[in-house]
C-alpha atoms as a PDB file:
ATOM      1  CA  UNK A   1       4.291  -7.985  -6.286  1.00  0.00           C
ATOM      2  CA  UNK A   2       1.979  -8.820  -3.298  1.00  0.00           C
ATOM      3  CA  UNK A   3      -1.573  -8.803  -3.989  1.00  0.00           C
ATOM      4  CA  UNK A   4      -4.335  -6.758  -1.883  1.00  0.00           C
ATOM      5  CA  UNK A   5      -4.689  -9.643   0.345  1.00  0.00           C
ATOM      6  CA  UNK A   6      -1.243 -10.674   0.993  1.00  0.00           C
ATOM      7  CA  UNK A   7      -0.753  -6.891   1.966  1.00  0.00           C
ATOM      8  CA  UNK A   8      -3.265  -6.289   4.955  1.00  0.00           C
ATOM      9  CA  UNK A   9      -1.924  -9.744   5.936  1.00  0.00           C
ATOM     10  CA  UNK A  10       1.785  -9.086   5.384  1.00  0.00           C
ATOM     11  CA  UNK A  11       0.923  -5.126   7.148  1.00  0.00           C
ATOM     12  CA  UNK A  12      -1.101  -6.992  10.008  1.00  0.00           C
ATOM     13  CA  UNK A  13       2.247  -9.253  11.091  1.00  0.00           C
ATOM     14  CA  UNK A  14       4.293  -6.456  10.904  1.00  0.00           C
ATOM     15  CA  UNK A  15       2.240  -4.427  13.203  1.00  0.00           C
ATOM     16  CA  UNK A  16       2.311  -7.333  15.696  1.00  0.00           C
ATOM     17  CA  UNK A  17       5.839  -7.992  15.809  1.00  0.00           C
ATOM     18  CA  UNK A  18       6.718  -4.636  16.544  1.00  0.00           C
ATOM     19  CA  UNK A  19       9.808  -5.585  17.835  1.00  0.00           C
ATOM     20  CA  UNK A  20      11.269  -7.524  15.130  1.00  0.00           C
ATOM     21  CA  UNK A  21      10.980 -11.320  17.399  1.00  0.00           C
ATOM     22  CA  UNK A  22       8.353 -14.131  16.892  1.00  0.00           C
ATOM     23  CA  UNK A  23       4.843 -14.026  17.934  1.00  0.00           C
ATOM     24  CA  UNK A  24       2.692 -16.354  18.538  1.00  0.00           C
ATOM     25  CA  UNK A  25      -0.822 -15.263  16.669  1.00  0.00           C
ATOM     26  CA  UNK A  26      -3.875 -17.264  16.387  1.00  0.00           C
ATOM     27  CA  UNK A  27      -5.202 -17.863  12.938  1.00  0.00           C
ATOM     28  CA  UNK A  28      -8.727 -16.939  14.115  1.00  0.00           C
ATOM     29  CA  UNK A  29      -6.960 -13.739  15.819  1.00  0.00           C
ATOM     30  CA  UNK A  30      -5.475 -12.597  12.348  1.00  0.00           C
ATOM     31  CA  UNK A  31      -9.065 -13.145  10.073  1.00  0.00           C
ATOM     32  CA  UNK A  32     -10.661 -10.863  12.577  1.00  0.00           C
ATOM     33  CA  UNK A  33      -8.328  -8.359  12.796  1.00  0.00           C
ATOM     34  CA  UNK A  34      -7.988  -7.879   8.730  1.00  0.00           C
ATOM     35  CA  UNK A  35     -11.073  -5.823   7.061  1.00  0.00           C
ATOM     36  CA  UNK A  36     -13.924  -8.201   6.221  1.00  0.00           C
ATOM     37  CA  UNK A  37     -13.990  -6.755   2.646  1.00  0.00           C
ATOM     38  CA  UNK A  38     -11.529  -9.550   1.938  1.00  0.00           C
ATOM     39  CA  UNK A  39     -13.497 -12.398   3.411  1.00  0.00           C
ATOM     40  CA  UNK A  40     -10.748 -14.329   4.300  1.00  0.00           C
ATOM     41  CA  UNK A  41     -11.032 -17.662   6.186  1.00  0.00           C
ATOM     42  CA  UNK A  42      -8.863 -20.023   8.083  1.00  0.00           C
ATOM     43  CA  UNK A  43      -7.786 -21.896   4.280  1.00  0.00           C
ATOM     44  CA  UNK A  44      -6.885 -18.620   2.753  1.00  0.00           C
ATOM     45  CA  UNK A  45      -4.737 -17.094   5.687  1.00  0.00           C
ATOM     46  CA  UNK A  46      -3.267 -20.103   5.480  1.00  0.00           C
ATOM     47  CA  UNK A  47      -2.070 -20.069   1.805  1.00  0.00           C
ATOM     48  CA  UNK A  48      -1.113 -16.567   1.774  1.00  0.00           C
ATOM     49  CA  UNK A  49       1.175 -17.067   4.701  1.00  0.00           C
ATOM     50  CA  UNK A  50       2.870 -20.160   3.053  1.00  0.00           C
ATOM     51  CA  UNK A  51       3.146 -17.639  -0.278  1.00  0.00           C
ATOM     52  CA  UNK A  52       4.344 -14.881   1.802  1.00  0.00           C
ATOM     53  CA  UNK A  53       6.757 -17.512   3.065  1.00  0.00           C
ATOM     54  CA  UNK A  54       8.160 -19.186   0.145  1.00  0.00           C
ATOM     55  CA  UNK A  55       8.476 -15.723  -1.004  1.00  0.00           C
ATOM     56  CA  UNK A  56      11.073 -14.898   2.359  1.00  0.00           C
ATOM     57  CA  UNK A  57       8.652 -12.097   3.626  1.00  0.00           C
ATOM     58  CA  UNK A  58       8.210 -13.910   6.737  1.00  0.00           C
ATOM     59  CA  UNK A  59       9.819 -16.361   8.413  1.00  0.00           C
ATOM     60  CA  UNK A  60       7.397 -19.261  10.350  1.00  0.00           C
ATOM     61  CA  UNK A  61       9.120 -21.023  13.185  1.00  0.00           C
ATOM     62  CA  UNK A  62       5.855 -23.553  13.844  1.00  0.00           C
ATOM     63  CA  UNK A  63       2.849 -24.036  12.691  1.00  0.00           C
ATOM     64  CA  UNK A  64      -0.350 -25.629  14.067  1.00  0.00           C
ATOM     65  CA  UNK A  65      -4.003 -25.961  13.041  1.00  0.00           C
ATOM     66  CA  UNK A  66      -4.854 -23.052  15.189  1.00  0.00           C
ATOM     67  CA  UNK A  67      -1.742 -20.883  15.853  1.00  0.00           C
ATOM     68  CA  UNK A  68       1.535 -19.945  14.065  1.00  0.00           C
ATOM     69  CA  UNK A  69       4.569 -18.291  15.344  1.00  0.00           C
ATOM     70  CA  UNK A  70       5.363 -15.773  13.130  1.00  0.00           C
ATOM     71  CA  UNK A  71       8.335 -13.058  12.188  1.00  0.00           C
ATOM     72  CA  UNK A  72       8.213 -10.395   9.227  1.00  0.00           C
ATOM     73  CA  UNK A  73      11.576 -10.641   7.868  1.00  0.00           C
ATOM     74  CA  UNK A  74      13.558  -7.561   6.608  1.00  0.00           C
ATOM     75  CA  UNK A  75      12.444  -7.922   2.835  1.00  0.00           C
ATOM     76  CA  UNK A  76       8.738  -8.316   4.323  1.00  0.00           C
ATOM     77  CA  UNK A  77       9.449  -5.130   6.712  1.00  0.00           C
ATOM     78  CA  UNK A  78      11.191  -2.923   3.643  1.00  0.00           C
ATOM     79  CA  UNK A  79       7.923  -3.654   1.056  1.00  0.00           C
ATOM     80  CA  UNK A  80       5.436  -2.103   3.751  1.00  0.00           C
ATOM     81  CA  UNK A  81       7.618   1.027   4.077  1.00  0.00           C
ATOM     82  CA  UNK A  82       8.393   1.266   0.248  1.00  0.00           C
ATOM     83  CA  UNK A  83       4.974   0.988  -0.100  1.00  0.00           C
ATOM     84  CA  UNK A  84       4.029   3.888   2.054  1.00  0.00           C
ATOM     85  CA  UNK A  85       6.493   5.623   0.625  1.00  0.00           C
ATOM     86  CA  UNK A  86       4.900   4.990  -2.696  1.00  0.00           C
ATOM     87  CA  UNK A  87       1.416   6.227  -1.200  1.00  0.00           C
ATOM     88  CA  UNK A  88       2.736   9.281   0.010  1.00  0.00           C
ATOM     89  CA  UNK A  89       4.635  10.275  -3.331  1.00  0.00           C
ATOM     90  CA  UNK A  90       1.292   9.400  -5.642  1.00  0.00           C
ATOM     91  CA  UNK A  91      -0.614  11.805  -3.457  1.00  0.00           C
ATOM     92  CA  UNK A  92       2.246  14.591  -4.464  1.00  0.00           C
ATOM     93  CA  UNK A  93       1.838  14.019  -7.428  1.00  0.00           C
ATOM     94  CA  UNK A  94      -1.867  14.374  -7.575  1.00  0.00           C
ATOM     95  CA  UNK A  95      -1.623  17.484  -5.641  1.00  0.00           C
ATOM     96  CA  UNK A  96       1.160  18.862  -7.953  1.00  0.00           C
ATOM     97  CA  UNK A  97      -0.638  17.582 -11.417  1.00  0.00           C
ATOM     98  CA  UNK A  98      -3.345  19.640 -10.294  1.00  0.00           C
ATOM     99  CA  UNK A  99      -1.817  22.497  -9.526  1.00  0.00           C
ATOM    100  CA  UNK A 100       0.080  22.365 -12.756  1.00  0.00           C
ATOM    101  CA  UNK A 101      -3.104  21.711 -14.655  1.00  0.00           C
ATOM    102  CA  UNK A 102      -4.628  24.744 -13.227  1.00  0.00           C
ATOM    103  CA  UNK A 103      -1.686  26.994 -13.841  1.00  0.00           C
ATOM    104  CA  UNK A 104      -1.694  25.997 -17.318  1.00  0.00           C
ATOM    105  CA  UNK A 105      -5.425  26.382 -18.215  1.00  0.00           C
ATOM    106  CA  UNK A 106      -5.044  30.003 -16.235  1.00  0.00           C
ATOM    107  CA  UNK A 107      -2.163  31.012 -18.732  1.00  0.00           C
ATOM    108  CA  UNK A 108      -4.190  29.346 -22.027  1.00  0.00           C
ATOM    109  CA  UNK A 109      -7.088  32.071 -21.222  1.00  0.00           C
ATOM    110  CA  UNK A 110      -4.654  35.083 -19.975  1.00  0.00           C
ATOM    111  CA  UNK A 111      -2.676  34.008 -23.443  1.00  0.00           C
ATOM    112  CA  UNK A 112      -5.620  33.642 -25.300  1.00  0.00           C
ATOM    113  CA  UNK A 113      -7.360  37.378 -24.181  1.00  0.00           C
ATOM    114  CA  UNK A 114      -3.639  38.488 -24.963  1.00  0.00           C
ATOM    115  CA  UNK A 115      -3.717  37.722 -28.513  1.00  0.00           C
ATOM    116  CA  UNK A 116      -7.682  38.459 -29.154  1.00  0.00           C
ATOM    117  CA  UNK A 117      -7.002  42.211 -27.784  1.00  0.00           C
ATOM    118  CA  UNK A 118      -3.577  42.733 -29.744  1.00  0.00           C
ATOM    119  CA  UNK A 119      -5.143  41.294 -32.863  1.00  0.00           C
ATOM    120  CA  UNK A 120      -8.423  43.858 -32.419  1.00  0.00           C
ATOM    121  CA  UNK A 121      -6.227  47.014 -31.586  1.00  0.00           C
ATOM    122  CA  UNK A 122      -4.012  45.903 -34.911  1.00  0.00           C
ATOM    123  CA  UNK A 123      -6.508  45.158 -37.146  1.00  0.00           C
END
């Protein structure tokens, strides 16, 4: 399980290396690109790579103070798309959980005039 972080950075290569081959990607290129809610500097892009690395997400051929070439691999590429996946199925769900919740309460008052009317005509 990836982190917020290690996401956007993770999403951020992928979207890069479109094509599946390395890229070569200044560090300084990759902390402006991701959302500056994160405030992540040179040191931090740094140890998320080498944790997205050791974790065979990517793959980095070289690595220099400034610039990194840079591959997601297919484990790295299949997490982003399961995750999406997992976005759009939660927002189903929402959408059906309220339409169930709605339908419910609807039949709990039709149900519940039901049995006040029978009982006053009976009694």
């Amino acid at each position: 399980m990836l982190d917020m972080r290690s996401k956007e950075v993770l999403k951020l290569i992928a979207n890069i290396c479109k094509e599946g081959s390395y890229q070569v990607i200044e560090i300084q290129e990759l902390s402006s690109l991701l959302p500056a809610k994160y405030k992540m500097d040179k040191e931090v892009i740094l140890q998320i790579l080498k944790h997205l690395t050791s974790a065979d997400y990517i793959s980095i051929k070289y690595k220099d103070d400034n610039v990194i070439c840079v591959t997601p691999l297919p484990f790295g590429r299949q997490y982003i798309e399961s995750e999406e996946e997992r976005k759009k199925n939660n927002k189903k769900m929402k959408t059906f959980a309220k339409g169930a919740f709605i339908s419910a309460l609807f039949a709990a008052l039709i149900g519940a005039f039901l049995g006040t009317l029978i009982y006053n005509i009976i009694f």
